[in-house]
C-alpha atoms as a PDB file:
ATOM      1  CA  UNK A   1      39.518 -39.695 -28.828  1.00  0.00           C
ATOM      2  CA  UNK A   2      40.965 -36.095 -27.521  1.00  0.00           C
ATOM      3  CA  UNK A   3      39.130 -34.220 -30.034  1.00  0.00           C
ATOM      4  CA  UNK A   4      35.729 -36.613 -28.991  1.00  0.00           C
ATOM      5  CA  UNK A   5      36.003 -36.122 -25.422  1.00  0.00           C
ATOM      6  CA  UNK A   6      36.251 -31.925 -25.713  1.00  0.00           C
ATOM      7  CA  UNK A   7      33.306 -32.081 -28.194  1.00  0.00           C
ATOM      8  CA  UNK A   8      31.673 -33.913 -25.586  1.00  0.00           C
ATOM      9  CA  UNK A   9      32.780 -31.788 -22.746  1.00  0.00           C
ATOM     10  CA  UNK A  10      31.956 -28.468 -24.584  1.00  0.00           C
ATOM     11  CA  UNK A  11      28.495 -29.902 -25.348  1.00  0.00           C
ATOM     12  CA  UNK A  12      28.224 -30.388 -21.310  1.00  0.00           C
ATOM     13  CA  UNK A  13      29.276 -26.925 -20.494  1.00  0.00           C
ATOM     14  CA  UNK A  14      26.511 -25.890 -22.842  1.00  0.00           C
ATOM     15  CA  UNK A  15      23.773 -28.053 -21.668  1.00  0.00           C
ATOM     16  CA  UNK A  16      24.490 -26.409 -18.077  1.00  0.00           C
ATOM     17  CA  UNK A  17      24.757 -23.300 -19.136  1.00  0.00           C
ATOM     18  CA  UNK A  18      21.401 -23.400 -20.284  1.00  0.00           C
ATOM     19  CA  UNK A  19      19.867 -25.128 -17.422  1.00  0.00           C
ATOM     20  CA  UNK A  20      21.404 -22.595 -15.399  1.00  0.00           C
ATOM     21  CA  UNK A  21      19.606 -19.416 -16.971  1.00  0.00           C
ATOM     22  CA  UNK A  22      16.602 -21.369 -17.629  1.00  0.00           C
ATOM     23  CA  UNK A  23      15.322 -19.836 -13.898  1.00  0.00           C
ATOM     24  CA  UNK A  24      16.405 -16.724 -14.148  1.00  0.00           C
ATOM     25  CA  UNK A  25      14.748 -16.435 -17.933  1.00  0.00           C
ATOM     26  CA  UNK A  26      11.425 -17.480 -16.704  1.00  0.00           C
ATOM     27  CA  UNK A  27      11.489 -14.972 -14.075  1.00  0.00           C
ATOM     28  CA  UNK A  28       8.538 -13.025 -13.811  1.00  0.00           C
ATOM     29  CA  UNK A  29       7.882  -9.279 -12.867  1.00  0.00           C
ATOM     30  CA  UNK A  30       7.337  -8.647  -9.315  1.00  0.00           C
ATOM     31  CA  UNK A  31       4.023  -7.209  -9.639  1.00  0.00           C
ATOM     32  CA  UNK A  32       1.959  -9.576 -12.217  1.00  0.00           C
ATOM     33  CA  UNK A  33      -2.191  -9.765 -13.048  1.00  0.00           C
ATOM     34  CA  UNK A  34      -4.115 -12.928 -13.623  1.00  0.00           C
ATOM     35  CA  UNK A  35      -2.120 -15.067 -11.166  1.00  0.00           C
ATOM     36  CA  UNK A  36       1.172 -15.214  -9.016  1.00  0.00           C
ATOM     37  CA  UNK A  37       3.831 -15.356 -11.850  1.00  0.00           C
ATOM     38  CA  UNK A  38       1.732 -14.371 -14.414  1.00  0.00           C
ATOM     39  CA  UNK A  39       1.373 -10.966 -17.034  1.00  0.00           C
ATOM     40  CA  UNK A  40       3.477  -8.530 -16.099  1.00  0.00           C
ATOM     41  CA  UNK A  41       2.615  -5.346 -15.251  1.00  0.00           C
ATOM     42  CA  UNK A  42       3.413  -2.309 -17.113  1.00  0.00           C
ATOM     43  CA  UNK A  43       4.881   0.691 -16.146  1.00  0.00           C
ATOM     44  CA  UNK A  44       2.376   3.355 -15.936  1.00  0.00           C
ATOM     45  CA  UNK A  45      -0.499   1.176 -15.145  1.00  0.00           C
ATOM     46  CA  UNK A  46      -2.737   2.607 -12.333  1.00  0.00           C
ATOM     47  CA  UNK A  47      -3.309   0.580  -9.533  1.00  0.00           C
ATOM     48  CA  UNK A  48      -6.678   1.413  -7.431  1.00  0.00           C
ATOM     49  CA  UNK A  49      -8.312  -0.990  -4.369  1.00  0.00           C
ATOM     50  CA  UNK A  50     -11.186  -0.501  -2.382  1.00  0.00           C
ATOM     51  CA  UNK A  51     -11.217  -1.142   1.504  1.00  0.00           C
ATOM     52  CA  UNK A  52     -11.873  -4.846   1.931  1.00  0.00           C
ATOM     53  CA  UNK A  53     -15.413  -6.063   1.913  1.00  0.00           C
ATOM     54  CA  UNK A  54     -17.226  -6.008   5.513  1.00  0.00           C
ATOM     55  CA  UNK A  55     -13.991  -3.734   6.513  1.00  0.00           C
ATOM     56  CA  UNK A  56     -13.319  -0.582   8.144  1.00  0.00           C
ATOM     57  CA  UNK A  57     -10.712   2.096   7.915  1.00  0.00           C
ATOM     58  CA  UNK A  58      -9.992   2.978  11.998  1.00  0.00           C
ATOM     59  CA  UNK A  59      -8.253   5.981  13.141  1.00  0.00           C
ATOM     60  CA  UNK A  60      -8.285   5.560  16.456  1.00  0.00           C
ATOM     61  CA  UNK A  61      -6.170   7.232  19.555  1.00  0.00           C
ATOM     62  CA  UNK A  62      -4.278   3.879  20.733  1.00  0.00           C
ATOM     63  CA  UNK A  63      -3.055   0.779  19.187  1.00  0.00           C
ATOM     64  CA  UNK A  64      -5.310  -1.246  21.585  1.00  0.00           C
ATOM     65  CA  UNK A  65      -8.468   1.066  21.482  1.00  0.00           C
ATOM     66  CA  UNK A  66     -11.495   2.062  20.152  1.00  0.00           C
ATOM     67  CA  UNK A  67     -12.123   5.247  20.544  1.00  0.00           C
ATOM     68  CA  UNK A  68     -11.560   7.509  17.234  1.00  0.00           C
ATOM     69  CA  UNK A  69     -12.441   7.294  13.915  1.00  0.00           C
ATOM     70  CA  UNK A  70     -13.757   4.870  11.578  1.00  0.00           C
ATOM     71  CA  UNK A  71     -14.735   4.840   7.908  1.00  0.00           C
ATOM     72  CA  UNK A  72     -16.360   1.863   5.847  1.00  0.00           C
ATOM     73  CA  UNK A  73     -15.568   3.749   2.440  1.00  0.00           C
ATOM     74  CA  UNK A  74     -12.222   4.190   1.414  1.00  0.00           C
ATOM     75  CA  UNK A  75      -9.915   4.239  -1.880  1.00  0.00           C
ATOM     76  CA  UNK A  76      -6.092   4.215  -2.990  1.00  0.00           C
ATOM     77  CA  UNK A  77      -4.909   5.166  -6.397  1.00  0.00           C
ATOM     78  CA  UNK A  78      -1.174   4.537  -7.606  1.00  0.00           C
ATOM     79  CA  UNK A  79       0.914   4.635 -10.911  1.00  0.00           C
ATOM     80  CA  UNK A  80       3.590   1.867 -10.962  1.00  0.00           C
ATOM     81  CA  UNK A  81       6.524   3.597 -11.644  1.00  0.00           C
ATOM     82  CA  UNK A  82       9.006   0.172 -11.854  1.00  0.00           C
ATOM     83  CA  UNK A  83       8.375  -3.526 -12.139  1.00  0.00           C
ATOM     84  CA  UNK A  84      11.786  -4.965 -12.248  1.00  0.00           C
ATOM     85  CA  UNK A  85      12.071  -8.738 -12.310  1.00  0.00           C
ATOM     86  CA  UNK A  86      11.622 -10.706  -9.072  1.00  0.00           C
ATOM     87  CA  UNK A  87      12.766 -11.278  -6.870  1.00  0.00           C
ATOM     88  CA  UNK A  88      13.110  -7.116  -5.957  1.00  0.00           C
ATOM     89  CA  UNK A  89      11.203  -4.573  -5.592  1.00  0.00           C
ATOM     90  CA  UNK A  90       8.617  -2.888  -7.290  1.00  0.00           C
ATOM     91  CA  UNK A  91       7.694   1.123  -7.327  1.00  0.00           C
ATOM     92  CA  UNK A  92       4.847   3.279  -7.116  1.00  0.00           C
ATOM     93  CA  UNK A  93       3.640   6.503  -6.937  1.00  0.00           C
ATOM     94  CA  UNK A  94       0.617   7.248  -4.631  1.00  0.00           C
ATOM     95  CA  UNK A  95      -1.519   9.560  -6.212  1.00  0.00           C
ATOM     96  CA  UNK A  96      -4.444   9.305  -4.431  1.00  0.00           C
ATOM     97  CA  UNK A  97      -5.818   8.288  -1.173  1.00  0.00           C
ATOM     98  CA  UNK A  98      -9.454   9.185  -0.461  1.00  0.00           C
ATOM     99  CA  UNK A  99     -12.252   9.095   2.339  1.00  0.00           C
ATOM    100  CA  UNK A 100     -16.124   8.955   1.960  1.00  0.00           C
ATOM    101  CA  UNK A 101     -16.461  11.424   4.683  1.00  0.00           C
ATOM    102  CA  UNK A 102     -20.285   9.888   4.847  1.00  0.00           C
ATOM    103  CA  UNK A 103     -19.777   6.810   5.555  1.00  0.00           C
ATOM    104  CA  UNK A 104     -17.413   8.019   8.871  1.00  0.00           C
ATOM    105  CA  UNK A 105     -18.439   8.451  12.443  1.00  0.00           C
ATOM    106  CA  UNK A 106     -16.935   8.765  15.687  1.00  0.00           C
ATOM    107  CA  UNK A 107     -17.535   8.122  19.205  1.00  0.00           C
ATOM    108  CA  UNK A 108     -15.700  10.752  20.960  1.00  0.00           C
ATOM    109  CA  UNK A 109     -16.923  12.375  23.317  1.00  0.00           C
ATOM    110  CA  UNK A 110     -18.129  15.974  22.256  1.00  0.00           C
ATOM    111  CA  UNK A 111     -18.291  15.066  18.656  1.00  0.00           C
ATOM    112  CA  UNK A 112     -21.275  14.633  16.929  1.00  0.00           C
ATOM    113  CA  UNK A 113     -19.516  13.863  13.224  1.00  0.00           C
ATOM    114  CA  UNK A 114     -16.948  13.546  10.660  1.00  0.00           C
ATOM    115  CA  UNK A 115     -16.812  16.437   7.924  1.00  0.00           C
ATOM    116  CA  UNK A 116     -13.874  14.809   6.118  1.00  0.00           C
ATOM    117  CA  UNK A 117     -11.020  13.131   5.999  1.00  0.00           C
ATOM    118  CA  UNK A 118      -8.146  14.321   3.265  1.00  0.00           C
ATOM    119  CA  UNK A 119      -4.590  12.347   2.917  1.00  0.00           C
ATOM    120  CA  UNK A 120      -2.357  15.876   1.807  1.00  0.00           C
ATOM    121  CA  UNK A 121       0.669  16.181   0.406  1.00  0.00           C
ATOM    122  CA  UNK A 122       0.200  13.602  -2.198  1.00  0.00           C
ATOM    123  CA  UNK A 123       1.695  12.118  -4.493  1.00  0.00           C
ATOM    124  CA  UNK A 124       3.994   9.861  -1.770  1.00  0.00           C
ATOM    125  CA  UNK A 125       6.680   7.348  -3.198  1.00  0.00           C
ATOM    126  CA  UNK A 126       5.871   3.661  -2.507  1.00  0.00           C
ATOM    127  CA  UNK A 127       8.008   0.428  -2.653  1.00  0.00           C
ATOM    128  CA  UNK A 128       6.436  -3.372  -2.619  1.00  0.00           C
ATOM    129  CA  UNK A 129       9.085  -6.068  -2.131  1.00  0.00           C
ATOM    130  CA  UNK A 130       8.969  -9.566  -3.303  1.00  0.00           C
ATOM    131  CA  UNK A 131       8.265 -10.111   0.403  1.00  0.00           C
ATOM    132  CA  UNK A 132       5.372  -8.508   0.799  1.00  0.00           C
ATOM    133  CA  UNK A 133       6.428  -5.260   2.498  1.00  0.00           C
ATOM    134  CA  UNK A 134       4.795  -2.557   1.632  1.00  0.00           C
ATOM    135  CA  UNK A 135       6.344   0.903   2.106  1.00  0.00           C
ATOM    136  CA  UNK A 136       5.352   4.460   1.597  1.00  0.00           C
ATOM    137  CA  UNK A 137       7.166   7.703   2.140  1.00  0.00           C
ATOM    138  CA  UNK A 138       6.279  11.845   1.705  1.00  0.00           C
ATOM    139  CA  UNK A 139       8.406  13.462  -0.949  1.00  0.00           C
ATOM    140  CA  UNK A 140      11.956  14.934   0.724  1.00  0.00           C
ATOM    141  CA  UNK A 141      11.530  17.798   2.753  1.00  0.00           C
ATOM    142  CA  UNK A 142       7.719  16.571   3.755  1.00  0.00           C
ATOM    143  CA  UNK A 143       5.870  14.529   6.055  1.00  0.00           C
ATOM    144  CA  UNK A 144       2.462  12.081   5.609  1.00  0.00           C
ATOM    145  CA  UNK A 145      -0.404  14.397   6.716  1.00  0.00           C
ATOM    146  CA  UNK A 146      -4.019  13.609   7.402  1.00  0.00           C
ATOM    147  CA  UNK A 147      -6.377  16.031   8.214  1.00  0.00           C
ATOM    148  CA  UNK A 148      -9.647  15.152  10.286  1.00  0.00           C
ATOM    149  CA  UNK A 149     -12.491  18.111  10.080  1.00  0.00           C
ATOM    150  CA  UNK A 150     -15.061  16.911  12.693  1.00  0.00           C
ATOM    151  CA  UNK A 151     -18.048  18.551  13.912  1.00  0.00           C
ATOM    152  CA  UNK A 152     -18.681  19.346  17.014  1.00  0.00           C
ATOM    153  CA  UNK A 153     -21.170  20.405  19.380  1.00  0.00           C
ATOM    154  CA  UNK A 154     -19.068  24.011  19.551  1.00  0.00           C
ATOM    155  CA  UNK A 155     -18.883  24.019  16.062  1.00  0.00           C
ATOM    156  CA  UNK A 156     -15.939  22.706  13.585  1.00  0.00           C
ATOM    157  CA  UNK A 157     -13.129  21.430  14.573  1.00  0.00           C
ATOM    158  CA  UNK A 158      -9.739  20.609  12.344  1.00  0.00           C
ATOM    159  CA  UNK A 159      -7.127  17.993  13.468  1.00  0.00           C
ATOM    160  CA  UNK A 160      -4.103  17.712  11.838  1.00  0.00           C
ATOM    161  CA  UNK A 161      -2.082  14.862  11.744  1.00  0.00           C
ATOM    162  CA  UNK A 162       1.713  13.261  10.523  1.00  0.00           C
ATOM    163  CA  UNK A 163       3.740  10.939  10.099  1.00  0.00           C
ATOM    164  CA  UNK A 164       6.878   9.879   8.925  1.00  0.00           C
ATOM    165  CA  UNK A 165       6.054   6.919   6.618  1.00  0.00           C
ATOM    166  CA  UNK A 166       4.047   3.623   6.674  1.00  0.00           C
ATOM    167  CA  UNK A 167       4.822   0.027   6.400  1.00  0.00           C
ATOM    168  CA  UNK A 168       2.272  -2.462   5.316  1.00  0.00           C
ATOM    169  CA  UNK A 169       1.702  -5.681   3.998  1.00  0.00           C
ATOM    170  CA  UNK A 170       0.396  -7.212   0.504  1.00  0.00           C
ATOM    171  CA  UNK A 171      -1.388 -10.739   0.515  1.00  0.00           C
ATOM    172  CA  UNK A 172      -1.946 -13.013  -2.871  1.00  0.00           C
ATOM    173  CA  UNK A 173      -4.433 -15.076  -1.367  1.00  0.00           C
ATOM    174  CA  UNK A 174      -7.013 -12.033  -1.962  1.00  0.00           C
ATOM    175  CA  UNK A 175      -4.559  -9.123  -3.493  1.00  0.00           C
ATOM    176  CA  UNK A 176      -4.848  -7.221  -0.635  1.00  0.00           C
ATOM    177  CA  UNK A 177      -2.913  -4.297   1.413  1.00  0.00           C
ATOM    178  CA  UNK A 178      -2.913  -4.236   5.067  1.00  0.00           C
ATOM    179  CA  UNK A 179      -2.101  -1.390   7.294  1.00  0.00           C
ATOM    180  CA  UNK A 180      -1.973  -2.005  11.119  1.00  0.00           C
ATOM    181  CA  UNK A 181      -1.572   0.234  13.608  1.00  0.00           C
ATOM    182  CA  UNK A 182       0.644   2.845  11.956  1.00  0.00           C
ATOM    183  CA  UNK A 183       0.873   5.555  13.981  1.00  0.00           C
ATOM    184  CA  UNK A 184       0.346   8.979  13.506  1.00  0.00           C
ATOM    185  CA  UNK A 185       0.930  12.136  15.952  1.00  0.00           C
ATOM    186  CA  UNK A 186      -1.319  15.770  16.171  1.00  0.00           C
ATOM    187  CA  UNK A 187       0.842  18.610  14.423  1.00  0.00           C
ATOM    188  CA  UNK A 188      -2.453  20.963  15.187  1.00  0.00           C
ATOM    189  CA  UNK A 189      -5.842  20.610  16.836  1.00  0.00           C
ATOM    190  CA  UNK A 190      -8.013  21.584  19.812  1.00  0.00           C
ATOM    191  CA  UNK A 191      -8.200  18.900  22.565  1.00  0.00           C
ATOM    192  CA  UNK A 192     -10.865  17.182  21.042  1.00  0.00           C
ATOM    193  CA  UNK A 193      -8.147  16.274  18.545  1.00  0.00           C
ATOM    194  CA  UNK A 194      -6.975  13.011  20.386  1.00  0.00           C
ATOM    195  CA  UNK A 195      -2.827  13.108  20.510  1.00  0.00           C
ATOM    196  CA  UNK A 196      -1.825  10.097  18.532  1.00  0.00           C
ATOM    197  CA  UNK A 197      -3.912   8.680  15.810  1.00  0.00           C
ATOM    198  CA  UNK A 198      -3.353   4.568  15.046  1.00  0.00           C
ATOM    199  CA  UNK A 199      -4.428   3.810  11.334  1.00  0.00           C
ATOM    200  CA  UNK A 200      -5.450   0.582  10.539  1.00  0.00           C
ATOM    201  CA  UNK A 201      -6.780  -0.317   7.458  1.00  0.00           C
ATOM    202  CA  UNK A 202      -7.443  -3.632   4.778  1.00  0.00           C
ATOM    203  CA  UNK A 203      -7.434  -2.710   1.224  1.00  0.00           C
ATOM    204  CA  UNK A 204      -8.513  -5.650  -1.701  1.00  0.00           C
ATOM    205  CA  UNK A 205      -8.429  -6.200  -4.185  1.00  0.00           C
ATOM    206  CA  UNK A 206      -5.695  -4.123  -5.493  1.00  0.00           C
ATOM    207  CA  UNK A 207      -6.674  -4.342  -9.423  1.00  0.00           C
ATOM    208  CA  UNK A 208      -4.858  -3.149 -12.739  1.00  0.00           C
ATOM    209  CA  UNK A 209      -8.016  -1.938 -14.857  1.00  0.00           C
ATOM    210  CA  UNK A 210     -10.270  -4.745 -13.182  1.00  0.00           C
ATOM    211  CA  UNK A 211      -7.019  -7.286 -12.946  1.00  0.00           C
ATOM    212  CA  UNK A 212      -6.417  -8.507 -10.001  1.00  0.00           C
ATOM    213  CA  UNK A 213      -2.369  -7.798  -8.455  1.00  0.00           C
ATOM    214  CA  UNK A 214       0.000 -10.388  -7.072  1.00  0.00           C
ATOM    215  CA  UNK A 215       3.134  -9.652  -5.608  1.00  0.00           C
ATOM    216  CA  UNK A 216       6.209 -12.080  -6.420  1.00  0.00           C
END
């Protein structure tokens, strides 16, 4: 009866020992294509997104105005650089970030356009937690730079602008990014150069070569 009863308790132990790493087996990556939980994605896939449809990119000179910059074409690029299993945290490396200058305008006063708009400093380290947050930061030593060529009714004019990182936020429902109000602050510039730029932007869908990306 001894000898029956351990048998029986050993084959207990085992049964919940299984049902115990069943979960953490079946764990998927936290950045997967095709649904929430689904394929993996590898590392050194390139992730790109387009802003959102009917969106703008909006650099504008307070969190509550409108005055500034806006943009209707905009891209990211970035190379997943670890997809550990969730929950955690995914990383990236931003290796591009890119403005159709011609589909910008602005309504400050004295200007009359927007030459271009380049993200420098690139490639910038990013993190995506099982959470949602999105976070990107310059190499060491460096800083997030944009710089805004306008023209002007005096001629060009260059505004540069930094910032020490940005926080944003990823949504399944349409694999998007969201950026909202992250502020940046003029390193150089005349004083049509407005002193504190406020990005706000809605990228989606983030895709892996046409895939759409969900965050776990």
């Amino acid at each position: 009866m001894r000898k029956r009863s351990l048998l029986a308790l050993a084959g207990t132990a085992t049964a919940l020992a299984l049902t115990a790493a069943t979960p953490a087996s079946a764990a998927g990556a936290v950045l997967t294509t095709g649904s929430a939980g689904g394929t993996a994605v590898a590392v050194g896939d390139t992730l790109t997104a387009p802003l959102a449809s009917g969106t703008s990119a909006t650099f504008y000179s307070s969190a509550t105005g409108t005055s500034g910059v806006k943009c209707t074409g905009s891209q990211f690029t970035a190379k997943v650089t670890g997809n550990p299993t969730a929950p955690g945290t995914a990383t990236e490396s931003v290796t591009a970030h890119t403005f159709d200058s011609s589909t910008c305008t602005s309504n400050v006063t004295g200007v009359l356009g927007v030459n271009g708009i380049t993200i420098d400093n690139l490639p910038y380290a990013a993190t995506v937690a099982s959470d949602g947050t999105l976070t990107v930061t310059p190499p060491s030593g460096s800083v997030i730079q944009a710089t805004v060529k306008l023209r002007t009714l005096l001629g060009g004019v260059t505004c540069v602008y930094r910032a020490p990182g940005l926080t944003g936020k990823s949504g399944n429902a349409d694999s998007s990014i969201t950026f909202t109000n992250q502020q940046f602050t003029k390193f150089s510039g005349s004083s049509l150069c407005f002193a504190n730029g406020f990005f706000t932007a809605k990228y989606a869908p983030v895709t892996d070569a046409g895939a759409r990306v969900y965050v776990n």
